[in-house]
Protein backbone atom coordinates (compact mmCIF):
# COMPACT_ATOMS: atom_id res chain seq x y z
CA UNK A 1 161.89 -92.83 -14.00
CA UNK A 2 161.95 -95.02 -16.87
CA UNK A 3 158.60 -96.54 -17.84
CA UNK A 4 158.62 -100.40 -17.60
CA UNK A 5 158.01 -102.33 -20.68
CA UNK A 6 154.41 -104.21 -20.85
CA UNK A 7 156.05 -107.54 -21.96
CA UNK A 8 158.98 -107.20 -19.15
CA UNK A 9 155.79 -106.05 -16.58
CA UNK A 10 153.99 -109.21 -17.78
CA UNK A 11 156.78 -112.09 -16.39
CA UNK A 12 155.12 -111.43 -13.26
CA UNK A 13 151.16 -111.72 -14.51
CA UNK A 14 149.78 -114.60 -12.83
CA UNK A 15 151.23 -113.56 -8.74
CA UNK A 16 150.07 -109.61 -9.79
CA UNK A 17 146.90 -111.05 -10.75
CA UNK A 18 146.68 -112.98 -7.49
CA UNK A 19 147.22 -110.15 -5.62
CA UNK A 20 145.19 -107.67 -6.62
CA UNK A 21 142.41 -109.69 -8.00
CA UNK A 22 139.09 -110.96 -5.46
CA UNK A 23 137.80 -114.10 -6.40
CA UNK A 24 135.07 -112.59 -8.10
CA UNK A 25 137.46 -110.94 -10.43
CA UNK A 26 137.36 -107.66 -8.88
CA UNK A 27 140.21 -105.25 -8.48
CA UNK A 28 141.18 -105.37 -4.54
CA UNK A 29 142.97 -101.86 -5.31
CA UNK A 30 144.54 -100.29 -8.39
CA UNK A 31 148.03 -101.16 -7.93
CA UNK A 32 150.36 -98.05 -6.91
CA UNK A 33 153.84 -99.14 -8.70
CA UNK A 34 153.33 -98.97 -12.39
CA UNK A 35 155.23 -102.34 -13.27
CA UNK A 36 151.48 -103.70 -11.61
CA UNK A 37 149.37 -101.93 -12.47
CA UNK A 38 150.28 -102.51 -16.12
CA UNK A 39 149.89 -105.87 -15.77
CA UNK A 40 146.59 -104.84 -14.08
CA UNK A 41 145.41 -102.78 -16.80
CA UNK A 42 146.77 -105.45 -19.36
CA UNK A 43 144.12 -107.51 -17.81
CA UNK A 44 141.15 -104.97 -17.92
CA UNK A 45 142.26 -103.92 -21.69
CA UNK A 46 141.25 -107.62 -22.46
CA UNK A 47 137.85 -105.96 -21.84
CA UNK A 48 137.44 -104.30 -25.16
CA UNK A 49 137.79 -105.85 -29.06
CA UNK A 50 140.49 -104.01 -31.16
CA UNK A 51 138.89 -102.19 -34.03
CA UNK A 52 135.45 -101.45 -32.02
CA UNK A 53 134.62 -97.93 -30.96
CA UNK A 54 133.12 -97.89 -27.38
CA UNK A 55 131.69 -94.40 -25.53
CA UNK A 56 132.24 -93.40 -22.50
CA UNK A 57 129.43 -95.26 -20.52
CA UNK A 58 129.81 -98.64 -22.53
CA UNK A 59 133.75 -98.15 -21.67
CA UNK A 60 132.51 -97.53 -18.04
CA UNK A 61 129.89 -100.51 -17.80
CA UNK A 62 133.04 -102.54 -19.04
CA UNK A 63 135.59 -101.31 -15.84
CA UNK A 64 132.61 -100.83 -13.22
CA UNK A 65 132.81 -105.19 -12.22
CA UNK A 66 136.31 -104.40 -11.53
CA UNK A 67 136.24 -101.15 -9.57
CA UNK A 68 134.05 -98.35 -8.46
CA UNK A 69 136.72 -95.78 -9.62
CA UNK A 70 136.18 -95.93 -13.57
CA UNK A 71 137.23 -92.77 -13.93
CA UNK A 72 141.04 -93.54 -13.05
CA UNK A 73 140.79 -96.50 -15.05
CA UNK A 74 139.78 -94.77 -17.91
CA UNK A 75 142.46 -92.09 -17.23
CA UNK A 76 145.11 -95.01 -16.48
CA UNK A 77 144.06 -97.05 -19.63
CA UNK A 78 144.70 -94.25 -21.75
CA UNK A 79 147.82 -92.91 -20.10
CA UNK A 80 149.49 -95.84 -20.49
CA UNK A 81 148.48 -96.73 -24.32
CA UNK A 82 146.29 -99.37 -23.70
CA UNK A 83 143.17 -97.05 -25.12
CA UNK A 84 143.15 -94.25 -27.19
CA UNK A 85 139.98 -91.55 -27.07
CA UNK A 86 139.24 -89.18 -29.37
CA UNK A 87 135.51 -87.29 -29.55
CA UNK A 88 133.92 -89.39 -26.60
CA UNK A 89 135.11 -92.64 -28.65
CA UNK A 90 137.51 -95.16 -26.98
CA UNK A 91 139.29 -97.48 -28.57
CA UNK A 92 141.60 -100.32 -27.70
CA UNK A 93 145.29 -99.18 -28.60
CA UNK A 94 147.51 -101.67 -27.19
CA UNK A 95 147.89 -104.22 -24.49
CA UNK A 96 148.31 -107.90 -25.30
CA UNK A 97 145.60 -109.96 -27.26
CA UNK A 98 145.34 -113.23 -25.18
């Protein structure tokens, strides 16, 4: 299957974002269909500045408010090109910047 493109993904931001976010701003669930849960991981790349280097317990402190499961997060955010790591850095990749 064809990977859905971020900016065709985000037409639908604001009702993904409804339905998968608590009103604390916490992740419900990590959204199953991939046109979602980019939008979802849009949103949680808006966690980290482009050009800073973060490790990998600054990169989890920055998921944990969202989700317990940082760990497929992580492994989601990079997947999909939102961060790239390298030598226990992470850096942001991609993703929108507003």
């Amino acid at each position: 299957m064809d990977r859905p493109a971020l900016l065709d993904a985000l037409k639908d931001r604001d009702a993904v974002l409804r339905a998968f976010l608590a009103a604390d701003g916490s992740l419900r669930s990590i959204p199953t269909k991939l046109r979602k849960r980019l939008v979802v991981l849009d949103h949680l790349a808006q966690q980290f500045e482009p050009g800073e280097r973060y490790d990998e317990v600054e990169v989890n402190a920055r998921l944990r408010p969202f989700h317990p499961d940082v760990a497929a997060l992580r492994r989601y955010l990079v997947e999909e090109g939102f961060l790239d790591r390298r030598d226990g850095e992470y850096w942001r990749s991609g993703g929108t910047t507003s």
